[in-house]
Protein backbone atom coordinates (compact mmCIF):
# COMPACT_ATOMS: atom_id res chain seq x y z
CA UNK A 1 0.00 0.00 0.00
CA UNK A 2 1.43 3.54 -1.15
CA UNK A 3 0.15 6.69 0.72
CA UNK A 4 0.58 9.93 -0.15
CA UNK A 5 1.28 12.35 3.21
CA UNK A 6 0.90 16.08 2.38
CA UNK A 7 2.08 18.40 4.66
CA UNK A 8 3.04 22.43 3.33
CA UNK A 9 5.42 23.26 5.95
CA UNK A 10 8.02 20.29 7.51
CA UNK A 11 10.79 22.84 7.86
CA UNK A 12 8.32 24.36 11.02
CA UNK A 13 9.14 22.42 14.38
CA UNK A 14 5.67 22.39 15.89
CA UNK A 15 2.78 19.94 16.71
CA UNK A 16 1.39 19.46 13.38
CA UNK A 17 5.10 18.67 11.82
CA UNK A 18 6.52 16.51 14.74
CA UNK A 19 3.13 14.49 14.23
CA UNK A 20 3.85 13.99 10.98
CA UNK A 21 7.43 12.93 11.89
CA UNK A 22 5.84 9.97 13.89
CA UNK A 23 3.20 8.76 11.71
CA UNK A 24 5.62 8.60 8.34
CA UNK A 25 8.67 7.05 9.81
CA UNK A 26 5.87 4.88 12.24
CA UNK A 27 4.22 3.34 8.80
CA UNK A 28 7.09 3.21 6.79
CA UNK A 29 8.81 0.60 9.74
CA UNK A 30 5.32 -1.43 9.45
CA UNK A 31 5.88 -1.69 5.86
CA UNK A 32 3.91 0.52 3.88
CA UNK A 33 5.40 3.20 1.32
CA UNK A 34 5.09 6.81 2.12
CA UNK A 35 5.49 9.64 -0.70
CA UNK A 36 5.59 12.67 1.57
CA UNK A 37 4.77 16.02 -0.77
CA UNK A 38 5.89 19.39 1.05
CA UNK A 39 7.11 22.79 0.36
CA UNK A 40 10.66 21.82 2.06
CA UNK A 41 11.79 20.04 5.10
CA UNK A 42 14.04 20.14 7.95
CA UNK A 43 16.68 17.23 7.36
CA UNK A 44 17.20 16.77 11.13
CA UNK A 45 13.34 15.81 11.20
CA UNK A 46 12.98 14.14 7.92
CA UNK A 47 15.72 12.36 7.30
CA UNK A 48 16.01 9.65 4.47
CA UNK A 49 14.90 6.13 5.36
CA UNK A 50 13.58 3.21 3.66
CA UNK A 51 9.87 3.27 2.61
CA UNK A 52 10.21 7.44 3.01
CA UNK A 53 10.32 9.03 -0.32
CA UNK A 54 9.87 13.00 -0.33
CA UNK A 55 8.59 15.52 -3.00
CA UNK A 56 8.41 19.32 -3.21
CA UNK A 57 6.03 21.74 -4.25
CA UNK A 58 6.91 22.43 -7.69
CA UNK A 59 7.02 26.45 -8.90
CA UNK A 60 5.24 27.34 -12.11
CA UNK A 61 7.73 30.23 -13.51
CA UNK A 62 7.72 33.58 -11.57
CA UNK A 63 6.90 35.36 -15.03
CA UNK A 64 3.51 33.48 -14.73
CA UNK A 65 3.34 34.43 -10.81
CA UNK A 66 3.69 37.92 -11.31
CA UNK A 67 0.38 38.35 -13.55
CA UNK A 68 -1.84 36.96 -10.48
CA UNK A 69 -2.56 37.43 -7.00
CA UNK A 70 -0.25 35.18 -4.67
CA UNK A 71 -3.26 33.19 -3.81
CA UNK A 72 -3.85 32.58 -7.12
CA UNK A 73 -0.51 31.68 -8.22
CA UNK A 74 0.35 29.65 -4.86
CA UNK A 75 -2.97 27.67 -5.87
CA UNK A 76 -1.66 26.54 -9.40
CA UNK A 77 1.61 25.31 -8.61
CA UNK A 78 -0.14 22.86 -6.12
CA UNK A 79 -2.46 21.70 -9.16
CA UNK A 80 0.81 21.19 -11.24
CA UNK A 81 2.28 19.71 -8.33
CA UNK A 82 -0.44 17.20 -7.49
CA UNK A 83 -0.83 16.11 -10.99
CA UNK A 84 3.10 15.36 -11.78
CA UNK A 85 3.12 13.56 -8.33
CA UNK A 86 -0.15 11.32 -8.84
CA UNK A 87 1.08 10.32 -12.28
CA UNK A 88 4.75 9.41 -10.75
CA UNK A 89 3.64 7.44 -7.82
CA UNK A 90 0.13 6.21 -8.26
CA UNK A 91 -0.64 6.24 -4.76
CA UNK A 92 -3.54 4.19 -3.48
CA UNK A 93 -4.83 6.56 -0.79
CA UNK A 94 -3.96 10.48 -0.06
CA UNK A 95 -3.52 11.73 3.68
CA UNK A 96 -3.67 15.58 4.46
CA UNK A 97 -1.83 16.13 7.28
CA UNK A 98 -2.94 19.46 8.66
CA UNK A 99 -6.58 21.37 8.09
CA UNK A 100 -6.17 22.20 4.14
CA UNK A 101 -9.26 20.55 2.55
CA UNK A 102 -8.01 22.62 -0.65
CA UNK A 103 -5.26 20.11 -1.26
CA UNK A 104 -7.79 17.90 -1.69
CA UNK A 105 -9.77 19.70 -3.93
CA UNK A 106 -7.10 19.94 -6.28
CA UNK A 107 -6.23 15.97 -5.87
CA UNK A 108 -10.01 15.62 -6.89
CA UNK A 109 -9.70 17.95 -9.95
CA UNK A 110 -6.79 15.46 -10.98
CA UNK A 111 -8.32 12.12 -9.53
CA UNK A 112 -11.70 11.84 -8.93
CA UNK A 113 -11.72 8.50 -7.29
CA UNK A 114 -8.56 8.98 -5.26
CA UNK A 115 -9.45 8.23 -1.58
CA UNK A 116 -8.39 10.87 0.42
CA UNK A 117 -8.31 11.56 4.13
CA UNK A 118 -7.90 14.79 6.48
CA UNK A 119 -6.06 15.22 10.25
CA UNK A 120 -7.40 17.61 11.61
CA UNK A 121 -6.12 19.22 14.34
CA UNK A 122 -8.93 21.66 14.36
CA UNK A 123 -11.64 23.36 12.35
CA UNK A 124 -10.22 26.69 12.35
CA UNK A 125 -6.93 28.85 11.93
CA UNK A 126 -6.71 30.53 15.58
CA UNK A 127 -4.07 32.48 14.73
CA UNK A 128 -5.53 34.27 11.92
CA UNK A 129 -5.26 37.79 11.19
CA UNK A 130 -5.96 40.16 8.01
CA UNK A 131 -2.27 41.11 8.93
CA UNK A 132 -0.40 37.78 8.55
CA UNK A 133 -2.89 36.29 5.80
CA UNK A 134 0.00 37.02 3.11
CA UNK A 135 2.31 34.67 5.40
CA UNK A 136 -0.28 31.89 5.12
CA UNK A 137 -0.25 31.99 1.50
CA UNK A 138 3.10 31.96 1.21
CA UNK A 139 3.55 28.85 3.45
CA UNK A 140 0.44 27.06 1.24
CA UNK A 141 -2.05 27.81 3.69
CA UNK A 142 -5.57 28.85 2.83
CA UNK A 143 -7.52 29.41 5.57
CA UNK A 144 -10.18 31.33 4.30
CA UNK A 145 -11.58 28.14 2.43
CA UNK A 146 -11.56 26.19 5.30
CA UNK A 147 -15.35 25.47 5.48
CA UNK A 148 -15.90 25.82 1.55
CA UNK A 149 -13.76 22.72 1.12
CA UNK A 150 -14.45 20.32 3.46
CA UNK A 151 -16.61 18.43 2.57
CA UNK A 152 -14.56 17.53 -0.52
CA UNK A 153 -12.52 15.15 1.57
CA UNK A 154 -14.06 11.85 2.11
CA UNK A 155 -12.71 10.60 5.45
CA UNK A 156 -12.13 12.94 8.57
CA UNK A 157 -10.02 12.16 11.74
CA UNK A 158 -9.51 14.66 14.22
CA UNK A 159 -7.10 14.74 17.76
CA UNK A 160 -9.70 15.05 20.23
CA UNK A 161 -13.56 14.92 20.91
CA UNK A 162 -13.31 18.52 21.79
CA UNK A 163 -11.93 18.90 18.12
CA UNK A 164 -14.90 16.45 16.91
CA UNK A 165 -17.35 18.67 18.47
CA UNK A 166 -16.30 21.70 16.97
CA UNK A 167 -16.00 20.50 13.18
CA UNK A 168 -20.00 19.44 13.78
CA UNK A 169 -20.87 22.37 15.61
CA UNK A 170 -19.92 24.85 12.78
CA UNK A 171 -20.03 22.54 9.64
CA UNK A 172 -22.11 19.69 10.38
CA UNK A 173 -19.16 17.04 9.69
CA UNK A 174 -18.61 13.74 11.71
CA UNK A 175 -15.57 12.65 12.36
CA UNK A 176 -13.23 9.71 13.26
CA UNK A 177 -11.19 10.55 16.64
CA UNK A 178 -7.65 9.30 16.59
CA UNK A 179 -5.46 10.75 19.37
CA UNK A 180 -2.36 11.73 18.75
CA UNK A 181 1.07 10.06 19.28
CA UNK A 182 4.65 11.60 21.14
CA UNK A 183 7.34 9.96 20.06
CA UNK A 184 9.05 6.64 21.27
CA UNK A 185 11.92 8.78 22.92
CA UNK A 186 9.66 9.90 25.65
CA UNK A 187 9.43 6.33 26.48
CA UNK A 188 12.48 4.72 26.59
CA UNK A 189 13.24 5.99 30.24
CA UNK A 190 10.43 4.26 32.51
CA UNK A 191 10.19 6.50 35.40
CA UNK A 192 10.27 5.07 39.11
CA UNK A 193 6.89 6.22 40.44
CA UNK A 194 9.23 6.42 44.02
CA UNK A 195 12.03 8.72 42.47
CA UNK A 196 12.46 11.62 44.72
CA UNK A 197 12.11 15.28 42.25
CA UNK A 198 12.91 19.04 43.36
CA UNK A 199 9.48 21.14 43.28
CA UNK A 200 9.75 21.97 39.47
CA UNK A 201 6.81 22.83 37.79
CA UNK A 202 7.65 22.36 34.23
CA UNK A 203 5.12 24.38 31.15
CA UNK A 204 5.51 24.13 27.58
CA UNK A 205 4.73 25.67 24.58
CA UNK A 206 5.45 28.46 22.39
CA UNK A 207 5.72 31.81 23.26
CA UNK A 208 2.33 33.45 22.20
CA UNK A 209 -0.91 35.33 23.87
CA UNK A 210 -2.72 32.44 24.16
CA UNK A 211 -0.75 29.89 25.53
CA UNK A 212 -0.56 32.14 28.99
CA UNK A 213 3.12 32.06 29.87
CA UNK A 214 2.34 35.36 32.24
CA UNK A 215 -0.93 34.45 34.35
CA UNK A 216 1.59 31.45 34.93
CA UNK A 217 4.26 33.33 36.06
CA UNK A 218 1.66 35.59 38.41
CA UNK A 219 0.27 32.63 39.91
CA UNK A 220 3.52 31.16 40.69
CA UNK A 221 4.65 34.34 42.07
CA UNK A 222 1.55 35.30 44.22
CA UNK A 223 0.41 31.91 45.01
CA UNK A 224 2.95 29.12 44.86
CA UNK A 225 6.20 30.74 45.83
CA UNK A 226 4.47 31.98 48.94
CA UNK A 227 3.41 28.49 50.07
CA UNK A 228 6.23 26.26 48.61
CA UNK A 229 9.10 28.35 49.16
CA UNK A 230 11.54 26.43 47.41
CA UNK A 231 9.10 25.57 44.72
CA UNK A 232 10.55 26.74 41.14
CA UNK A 233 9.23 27.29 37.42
CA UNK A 234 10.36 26.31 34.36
CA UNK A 235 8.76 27.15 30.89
CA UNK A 236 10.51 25.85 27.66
CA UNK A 237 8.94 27.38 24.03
CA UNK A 238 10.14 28.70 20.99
CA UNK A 239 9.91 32.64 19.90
CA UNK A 240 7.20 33.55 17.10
CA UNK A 241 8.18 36.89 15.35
CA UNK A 242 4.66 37.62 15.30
CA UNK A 243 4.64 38.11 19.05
CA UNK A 244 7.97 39.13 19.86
CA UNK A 245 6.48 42.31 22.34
CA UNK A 246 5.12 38.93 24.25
CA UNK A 247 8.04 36.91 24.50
CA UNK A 248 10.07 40.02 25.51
CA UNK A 249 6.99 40.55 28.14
CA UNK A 250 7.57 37.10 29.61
CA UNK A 251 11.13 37.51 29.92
CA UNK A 252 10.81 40.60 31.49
CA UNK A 253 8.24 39.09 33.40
CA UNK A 254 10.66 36.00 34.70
CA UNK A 255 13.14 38.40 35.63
CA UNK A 256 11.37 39.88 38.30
CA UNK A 257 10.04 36.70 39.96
CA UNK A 258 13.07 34.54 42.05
CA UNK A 259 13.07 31.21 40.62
CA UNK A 260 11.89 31.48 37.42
CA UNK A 261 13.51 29.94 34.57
CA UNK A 262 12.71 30.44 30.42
CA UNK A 263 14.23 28.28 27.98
CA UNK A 264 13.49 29.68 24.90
CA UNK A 265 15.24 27.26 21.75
CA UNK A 266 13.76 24.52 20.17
CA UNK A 267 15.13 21.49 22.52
CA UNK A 268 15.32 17.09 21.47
CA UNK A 269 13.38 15.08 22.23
CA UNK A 270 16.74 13.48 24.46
CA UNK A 271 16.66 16.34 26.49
CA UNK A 272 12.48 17.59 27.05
CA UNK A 273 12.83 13.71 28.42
CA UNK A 274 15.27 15.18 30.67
CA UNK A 275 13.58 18.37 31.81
CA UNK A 276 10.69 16.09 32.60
CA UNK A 277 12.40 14.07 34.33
CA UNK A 278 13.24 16.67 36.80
CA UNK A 279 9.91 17.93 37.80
CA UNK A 280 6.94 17.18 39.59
CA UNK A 281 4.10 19.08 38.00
CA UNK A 282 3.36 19.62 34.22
CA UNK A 283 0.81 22.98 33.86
CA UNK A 284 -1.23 23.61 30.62
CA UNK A 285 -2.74 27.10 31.54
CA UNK A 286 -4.23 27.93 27.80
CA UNK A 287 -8.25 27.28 27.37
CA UNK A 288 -9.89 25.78 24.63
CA UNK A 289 -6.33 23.73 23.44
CA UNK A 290 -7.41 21.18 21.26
CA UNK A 291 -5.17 18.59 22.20
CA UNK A 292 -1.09 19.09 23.40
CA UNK A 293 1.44 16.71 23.08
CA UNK A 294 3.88 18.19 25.54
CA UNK A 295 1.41 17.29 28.71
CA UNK A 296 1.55 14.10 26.92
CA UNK A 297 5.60 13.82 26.99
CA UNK A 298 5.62 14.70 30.31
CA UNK A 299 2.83 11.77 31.69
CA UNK A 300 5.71 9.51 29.99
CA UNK A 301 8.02 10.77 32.94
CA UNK A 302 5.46 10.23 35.70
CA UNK A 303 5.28 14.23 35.63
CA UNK A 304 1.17 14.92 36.99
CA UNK A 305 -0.70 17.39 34.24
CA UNK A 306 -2.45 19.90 35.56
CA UNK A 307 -4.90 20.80 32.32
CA UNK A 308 -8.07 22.82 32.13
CA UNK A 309 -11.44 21.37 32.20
CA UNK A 310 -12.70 23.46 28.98
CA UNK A 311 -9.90 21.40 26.39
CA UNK A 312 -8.95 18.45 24.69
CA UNK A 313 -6.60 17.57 27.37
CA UNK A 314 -9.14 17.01 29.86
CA UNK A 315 -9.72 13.62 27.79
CA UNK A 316 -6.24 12.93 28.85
CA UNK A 317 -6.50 12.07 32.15
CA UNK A 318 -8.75 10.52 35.13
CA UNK A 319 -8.64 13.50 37.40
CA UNK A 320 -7.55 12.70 40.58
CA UNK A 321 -5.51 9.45 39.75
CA UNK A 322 -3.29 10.46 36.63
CA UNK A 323 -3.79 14.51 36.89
CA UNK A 324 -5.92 17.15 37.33
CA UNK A 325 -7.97 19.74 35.76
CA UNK A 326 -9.27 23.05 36.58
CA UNK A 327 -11.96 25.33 36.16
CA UNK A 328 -10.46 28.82 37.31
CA UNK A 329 -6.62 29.93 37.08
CA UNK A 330 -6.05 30.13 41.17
CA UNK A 331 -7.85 26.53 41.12
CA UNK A 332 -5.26 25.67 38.54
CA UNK A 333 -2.41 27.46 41.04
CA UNK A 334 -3.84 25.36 44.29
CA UNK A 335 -3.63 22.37 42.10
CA UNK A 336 -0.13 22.93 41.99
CA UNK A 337 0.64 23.26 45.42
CA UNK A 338 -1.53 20.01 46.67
CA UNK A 339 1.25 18.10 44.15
CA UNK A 340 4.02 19.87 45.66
CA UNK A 341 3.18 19.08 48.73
CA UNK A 342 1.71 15.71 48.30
CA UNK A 343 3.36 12.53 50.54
CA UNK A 344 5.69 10.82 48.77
CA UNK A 345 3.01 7.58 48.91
CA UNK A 346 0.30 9.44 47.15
CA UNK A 347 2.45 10.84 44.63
CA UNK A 348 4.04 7.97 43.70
CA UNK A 349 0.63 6.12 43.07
CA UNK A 350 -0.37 8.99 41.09
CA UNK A 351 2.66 8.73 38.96
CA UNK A 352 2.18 4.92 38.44
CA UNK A 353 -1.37 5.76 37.10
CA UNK A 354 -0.32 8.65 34.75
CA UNK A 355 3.06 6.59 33.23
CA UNK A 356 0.04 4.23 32.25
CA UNK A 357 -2.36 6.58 30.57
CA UNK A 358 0.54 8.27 28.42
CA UNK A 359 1.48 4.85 27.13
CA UNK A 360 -2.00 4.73 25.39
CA UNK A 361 -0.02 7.44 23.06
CA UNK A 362 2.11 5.65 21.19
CA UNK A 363 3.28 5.95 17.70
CA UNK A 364 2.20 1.78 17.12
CA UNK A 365 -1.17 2.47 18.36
CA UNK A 366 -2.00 5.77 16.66
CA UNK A 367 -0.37 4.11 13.06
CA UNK A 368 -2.09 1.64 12.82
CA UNK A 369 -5.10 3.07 13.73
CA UNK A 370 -4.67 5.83 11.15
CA UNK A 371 -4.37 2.62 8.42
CA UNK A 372 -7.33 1.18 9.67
CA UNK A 373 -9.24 4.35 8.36
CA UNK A 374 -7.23 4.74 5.41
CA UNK A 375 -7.37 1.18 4.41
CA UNK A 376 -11.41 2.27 4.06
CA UNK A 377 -10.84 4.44 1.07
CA UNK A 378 -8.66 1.78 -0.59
CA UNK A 379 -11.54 -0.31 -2.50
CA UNK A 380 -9.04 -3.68 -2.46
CA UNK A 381 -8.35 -3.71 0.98
């Protein structure tokens, strides 16, 4: 069986990509041939392997480009690049990798009967602005055709039944809910549910409004320094030029608060296993995340989530035996503290019972049952 993986953007490090990462390299060492189509990649994520075979948006000349809009031009060199990639590979199924139902439509244009599939991390582009629309085009995004298109593709998964939800709610699609995967690194240290930690809360994600790296930092400052003294904080993202007054704001932020610690470049896998490692308490302050595999990563290290309530990653856990969630930031905060100052008996039950849940995450499990969908659009199988 030969699938056909389409993301735009695998020189990005960031949830969509590194998900991608697992389920190519996943299927290709079960057997099956991947053709992965992209604008470029990062080498360090991609590399070359056996079953992995990689093509590249292909540029009608810029003579052309300049007598049309970007979106317009942008939207023809995926047509010629769909149609020279179907005709070299004959794939027997197509999966989208990211929320782009246009790539289909232009698969469908070239290949009516083409099965194709969608991932969809969710329904809309929350980041959208009339200000950065230009960068979306340029990166082969369209997310102004979001809900035109869907319906075009014939099979949809999505990461969470919060996700689920949402694609119904606004465009009356049902979906197939596959959680996501992290990758085997953040397993190959078992955690001993007994290990004695410092009082490290650990957050991660990357620097922007919405993921709430400063409520974070208040709460720690006003709530849980003052009743863990030697508690400390640790937050690990990446810088987004779009938000760089934020990220400076955080730093500032950090600066002014003892203990506080930002780690702001792109880190391995090798070494988020052993930040992880290190701490006791994983905190997820941003509402309405779809899903987020870094709470995930750290459940592999016996580190407790702390998640809110209103979120994919409440269907994460059992709260109370392998995290927590909240309703209200100073619930979130208390939350916190009750780990930090949990006997060492409790905690390492707890830790036994989240270990467990993040196993259910694996890149086997969430392969194959990505092929079990896809192998429904394949009419032989």
């Amino acid at each position: 069986m030969r699938i056909l993986v389409v993301h735009p953007h695998l020189y990005v490090v960031g949830g969509s990509e590194i998900l991608t990462k697992i389920l190519v390299y996943e299927l290709a060492s079960q057997g099956l041939e991947v053709v992965v189509v992209t604008s470029r990649r990062r080498e360090d994520l991609f590399p070359n392997a056996p079953n992995v075979y990689f093509e590249y948006f292909r540029e009608l000349p810029q003579e052309i480009g300049k007598q049309m809009k970007l979106i317009t031009y942008k939207i023809l060199n995926l047509e010629y690049t769909f149609d020279y990639v179907i005709d070299k590979w004959h794939p027997d199924v197509v999966l989208i990798m990211i929320q782009e139902p246009i790539y289909g439509v232009m698969i469908k244009f070239i290949k009516q009967d083409l099965g194709t599939a969608m991932y969809i991390h969710y329904p809309f582009e929350e980041e959208l602005s009339p200000e950065n629309m230009p960068k979306f085009f340029e990166m082969y995004r369209f997310p102004n055709l979001y809900g035109v298109f869907y319906r075009v593709i014939d099979l949809h998964m999505t990461n969470s039944n919060y996700t689920a939800k949402a694609l119904h709610r606004h465009f009356g699609i049902e979906s197939n809910v596959v959680y996501p995967a992290v990758d085997w690194t953040f397993f190959e240290r078992e955690p001993s549910p007994e290990e004695d930690r410092e009082n490290i809360v650990i957050s991660v994600g990357r620097f922007v409004p919405h993921k709430r790296h400063d409520v974070l930092i208040k709460l720690f400052r006003d709530i849980i320094k003052p009743k863990v003294p030697d508690a400390k904080l640790l937050i690990v993202g990446i810088k987004d030029l779009r938000y760089e007054d934020y990220y400076n704001k955080i730093v500032e932020l950090a600066q002014q608060v003892k203990d506080v610690e930002i780690i702001d470049r792109a880190l391995t896998p090798q070494e988020m296993v052993e930040l992880y490692a290190r701490a006791k308490v994983y905190v997820h302050l941003r509402i309405g995340e779809h899903f987020g595999m870094a709470p995930v990563e750290a459940m592999a290290q016996g580190t407790i989530p702390i998640v809110p309530r209103r979120s994919g990653l409440a269907e994460l856990i059992t709260p109370g035996r392998s995290g927590y969630v909240f309703d209200s930031d100073e619930e979130a905060a208390n939350l916190v503290v009750k780990i930090l100052q949990m006997p060492k008996q409790e905690l390492a039950k707890m830790r036994k019972f989240t270990y467990r849940a993040a196993w259910y995450f694996n890149p086997d499990r969430f392969a194959k049952e990505v092929l079990s969908y896809l192998r429904l659009l394949v009419p032989e199988s």
